[in-house]
Structure formats: C-alpha cells, structure tokens
N, C-alpha and C. Protein backbone atom coordinates (compact mmCIF):
# COMPACT_ATOMS: atom_id res chain seq x y z
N UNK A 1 0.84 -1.18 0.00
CA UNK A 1 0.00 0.00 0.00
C UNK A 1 0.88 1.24 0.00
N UNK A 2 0.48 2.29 -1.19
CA UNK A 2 1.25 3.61 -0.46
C UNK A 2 0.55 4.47 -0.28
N UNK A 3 1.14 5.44 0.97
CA UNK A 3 0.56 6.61 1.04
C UNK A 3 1.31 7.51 0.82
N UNK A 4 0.82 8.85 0.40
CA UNK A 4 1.07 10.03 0.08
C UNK A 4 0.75 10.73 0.97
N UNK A 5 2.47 11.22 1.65
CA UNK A 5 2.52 12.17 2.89
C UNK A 5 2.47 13.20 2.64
N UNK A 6 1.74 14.24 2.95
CA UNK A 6 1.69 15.71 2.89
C UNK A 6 2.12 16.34 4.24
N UNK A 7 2.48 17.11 3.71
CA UNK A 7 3.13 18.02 5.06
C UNK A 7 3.42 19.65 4.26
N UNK A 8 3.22 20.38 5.50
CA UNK A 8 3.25 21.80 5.32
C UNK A 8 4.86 21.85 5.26
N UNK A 9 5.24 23.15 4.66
CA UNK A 9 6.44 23.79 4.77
C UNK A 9 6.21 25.12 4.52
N UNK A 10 7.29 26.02 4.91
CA UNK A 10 7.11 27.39 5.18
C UNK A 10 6.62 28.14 3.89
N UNK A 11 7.27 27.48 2.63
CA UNK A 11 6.44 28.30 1.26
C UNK A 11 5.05 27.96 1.34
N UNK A 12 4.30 27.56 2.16
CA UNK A 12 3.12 27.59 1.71
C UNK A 12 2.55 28.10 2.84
N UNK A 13 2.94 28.72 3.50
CA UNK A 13 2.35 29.83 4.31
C UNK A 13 1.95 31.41 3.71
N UNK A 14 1.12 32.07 3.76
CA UNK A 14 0.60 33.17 3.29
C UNK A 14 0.76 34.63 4.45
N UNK A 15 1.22 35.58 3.88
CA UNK A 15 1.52 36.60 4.62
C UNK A 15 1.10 36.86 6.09
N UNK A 16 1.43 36.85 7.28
CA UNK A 16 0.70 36.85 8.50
C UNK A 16 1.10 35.68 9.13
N UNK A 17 0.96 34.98 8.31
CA UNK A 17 0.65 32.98 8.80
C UNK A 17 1.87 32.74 9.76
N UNK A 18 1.85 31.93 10.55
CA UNK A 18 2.96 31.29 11.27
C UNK A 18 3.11 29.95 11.46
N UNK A 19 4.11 29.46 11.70
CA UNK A 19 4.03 28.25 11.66
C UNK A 19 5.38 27.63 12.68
N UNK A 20 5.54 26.34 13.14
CA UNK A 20 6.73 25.83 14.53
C UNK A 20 7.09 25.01 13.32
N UNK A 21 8.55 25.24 13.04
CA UNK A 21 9.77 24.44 12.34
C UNK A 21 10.00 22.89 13.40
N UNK A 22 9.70 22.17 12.23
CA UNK A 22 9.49 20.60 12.74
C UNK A 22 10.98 19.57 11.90
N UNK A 23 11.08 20.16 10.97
CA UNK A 23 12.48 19.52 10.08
C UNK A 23 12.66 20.04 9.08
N UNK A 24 13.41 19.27 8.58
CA UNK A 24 14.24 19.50 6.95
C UNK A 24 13.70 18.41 6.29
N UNK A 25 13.97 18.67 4.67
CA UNK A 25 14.10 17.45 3.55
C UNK A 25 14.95 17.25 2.85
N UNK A 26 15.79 17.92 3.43
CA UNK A 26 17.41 18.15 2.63
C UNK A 26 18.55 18.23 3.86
N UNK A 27 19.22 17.18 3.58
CA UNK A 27 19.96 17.43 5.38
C UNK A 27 21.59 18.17 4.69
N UNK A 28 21.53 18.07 3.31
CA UNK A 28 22.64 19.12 3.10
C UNK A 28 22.71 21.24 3.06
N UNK A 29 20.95 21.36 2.41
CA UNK A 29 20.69 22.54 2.80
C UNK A 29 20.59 22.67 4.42
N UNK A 30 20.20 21.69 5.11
CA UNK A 30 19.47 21.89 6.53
C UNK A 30 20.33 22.54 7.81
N UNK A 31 21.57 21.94 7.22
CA UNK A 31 23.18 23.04 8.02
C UNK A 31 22.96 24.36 7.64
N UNK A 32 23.04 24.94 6.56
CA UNK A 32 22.91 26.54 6.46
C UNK A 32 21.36 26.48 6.78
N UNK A 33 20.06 26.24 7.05
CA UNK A 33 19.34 26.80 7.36
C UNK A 33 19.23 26.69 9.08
N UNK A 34 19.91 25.70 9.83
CA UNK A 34 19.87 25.98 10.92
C UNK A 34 21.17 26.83 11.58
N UNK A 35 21.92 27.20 10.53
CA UNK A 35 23.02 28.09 11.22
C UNK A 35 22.14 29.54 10.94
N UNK A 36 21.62 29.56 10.05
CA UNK A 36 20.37 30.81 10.35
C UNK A 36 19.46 31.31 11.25
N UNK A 37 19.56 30.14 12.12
CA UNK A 37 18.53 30.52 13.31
C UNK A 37 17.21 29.50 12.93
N UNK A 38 16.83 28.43 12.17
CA UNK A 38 15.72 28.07 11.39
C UNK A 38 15.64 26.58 12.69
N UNK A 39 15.70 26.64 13.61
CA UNK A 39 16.21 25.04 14.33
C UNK A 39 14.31 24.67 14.57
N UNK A 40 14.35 23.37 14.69
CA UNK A 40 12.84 22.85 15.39
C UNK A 40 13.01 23.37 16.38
N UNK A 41 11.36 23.65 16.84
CA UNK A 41 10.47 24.22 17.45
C UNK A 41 10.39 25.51 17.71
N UNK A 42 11.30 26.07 16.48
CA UNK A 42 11.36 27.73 16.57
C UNK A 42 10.07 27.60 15.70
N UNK A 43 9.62 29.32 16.30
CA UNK A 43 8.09 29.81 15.35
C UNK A 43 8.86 30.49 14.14
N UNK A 44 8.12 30.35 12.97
CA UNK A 44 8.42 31.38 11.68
C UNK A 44 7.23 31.88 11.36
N UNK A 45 7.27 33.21 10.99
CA UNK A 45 6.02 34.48 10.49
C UNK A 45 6.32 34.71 9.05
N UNK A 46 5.34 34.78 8.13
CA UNK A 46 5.77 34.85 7.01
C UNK A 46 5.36 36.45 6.91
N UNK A 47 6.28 37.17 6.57
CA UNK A 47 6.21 38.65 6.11
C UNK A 47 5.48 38.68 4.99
N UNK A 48 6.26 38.63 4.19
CA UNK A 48 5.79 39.04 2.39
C UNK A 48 6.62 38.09 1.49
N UNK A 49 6.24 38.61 0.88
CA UNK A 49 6.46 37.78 -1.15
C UNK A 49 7.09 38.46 -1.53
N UNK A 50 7.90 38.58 -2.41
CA UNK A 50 8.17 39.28 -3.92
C UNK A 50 7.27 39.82 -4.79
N UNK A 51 7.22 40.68 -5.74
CA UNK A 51 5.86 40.75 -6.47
C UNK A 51 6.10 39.29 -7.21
N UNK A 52 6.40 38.82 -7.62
CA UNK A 52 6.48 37.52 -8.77
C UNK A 52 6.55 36.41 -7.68
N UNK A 53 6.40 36.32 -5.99
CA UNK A 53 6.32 35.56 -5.21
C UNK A 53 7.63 34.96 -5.17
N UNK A 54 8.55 35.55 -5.28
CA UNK A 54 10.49 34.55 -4.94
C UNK A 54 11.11 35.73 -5.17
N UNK A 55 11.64 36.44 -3.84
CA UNK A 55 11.95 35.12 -2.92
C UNK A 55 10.60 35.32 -1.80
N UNK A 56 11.01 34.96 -0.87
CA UNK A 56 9.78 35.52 0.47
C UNK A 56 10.59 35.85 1.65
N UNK A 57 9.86 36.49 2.28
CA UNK A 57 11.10 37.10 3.97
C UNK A 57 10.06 36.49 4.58
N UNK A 58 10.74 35.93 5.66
CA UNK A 58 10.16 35.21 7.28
C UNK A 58 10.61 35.89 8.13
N UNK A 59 10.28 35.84 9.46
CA UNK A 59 10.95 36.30 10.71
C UNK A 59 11.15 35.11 11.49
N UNK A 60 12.33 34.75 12.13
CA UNK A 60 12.44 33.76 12.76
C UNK A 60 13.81 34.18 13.55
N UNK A 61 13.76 33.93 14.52
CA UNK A 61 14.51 33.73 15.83
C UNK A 61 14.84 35.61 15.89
N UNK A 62 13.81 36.27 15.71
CA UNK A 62 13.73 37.64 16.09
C UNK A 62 14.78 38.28 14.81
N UNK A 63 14.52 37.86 13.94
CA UNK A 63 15.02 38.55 12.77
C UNK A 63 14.38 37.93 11.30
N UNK A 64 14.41 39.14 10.34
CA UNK A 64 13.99 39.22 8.98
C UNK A 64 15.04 37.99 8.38
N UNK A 65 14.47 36.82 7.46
CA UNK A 65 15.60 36.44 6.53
C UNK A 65 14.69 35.73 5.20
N UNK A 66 15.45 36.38 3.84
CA UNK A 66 14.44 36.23 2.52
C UNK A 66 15.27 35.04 2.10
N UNK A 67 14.36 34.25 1.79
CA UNK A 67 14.86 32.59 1.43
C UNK A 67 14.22 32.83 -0.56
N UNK A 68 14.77 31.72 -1.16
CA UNK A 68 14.14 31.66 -1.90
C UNK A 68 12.89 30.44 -1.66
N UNK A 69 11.77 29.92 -3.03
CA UNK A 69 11.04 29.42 -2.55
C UNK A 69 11.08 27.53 -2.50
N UNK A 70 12.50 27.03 -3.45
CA UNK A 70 13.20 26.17 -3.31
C UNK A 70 13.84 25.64 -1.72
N UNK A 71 14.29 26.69 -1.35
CA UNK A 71 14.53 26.82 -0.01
C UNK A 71 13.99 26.83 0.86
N UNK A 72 12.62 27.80 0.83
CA UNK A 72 11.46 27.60 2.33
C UNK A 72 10.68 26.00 1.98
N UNK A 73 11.11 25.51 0.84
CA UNK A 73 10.00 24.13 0.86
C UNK A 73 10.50 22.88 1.64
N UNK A 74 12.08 23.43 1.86
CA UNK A 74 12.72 22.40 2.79
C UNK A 74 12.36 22.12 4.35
N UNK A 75 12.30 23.46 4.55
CA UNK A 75 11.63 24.07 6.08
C UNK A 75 10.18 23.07 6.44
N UNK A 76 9.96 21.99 6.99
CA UNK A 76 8.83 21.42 7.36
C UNK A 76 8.42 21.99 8.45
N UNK A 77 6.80 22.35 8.60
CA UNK A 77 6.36 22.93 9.71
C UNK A 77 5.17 21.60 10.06
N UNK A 78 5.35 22.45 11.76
CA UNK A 78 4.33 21.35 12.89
C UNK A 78 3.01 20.70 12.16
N UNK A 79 2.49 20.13 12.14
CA UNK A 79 1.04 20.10 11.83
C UNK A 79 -0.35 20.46 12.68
C-alpha cells in the first residue's frame, strides 16, 4: 500500500501565517538553514512575497531572513 505524505512547509504559508519548524528534507541545505537561526520548534512568520512571489522574507529567531522558494519548501512545519 502507499501513502502520500503531505506536510506543510514554510512556502506555503501566506503573509501573517505562522508556523513551529518541525524539520528539513534536505539534510545538506538543513546546516545553512539551521546556522540561520531556522532550528525545530522555533516559530516562523511569514512577512511578504516578492511581487512575482520569490523570494519571500520570514521572521524567525527575532530577525527578517528572505529565502528563496526552493529553499522555504525544505523548512517542514508542525502540523
């Protein structure tokens, strides 16, 4: 049998939205995003978009940082 896991990640959060960093899907990006401040069970706020939506800025660990959207899809959030 398979199932098809869905799970949130930070690009699919919408301006306002927040969300608690639960993992990675890339454990080679997942070093530079936790030397960023991006670690589980930190909260992330999604600021804004780009006009063309890439890159996007978050706030996380009390600071602004614009990811692209390749990049926030790595970011798995809580459910």
């Amino acid at each position: 049998m398979v199932t098809d896991i869905k799970y949130k990640s930070v690009a699919d959060l919408k301006p306002g939205e927040r969300g608690v960093i639960s993992g990675f899907t890339d454990s080679h990006l997942s070093l530079k995003l936790l030397e960023m401040g991006c670690l589980p069970g930190t909260e992330v706020r999604m600021n804004y978009a780009a006009p063309l939506g890439d890159p996007i800025c978050i706030k996380v660990a009390g600071y602004n940082l614009s990811l692209r959207i390749d990049e926030a899809q790595i970011i798995i959030l809580e459910s």
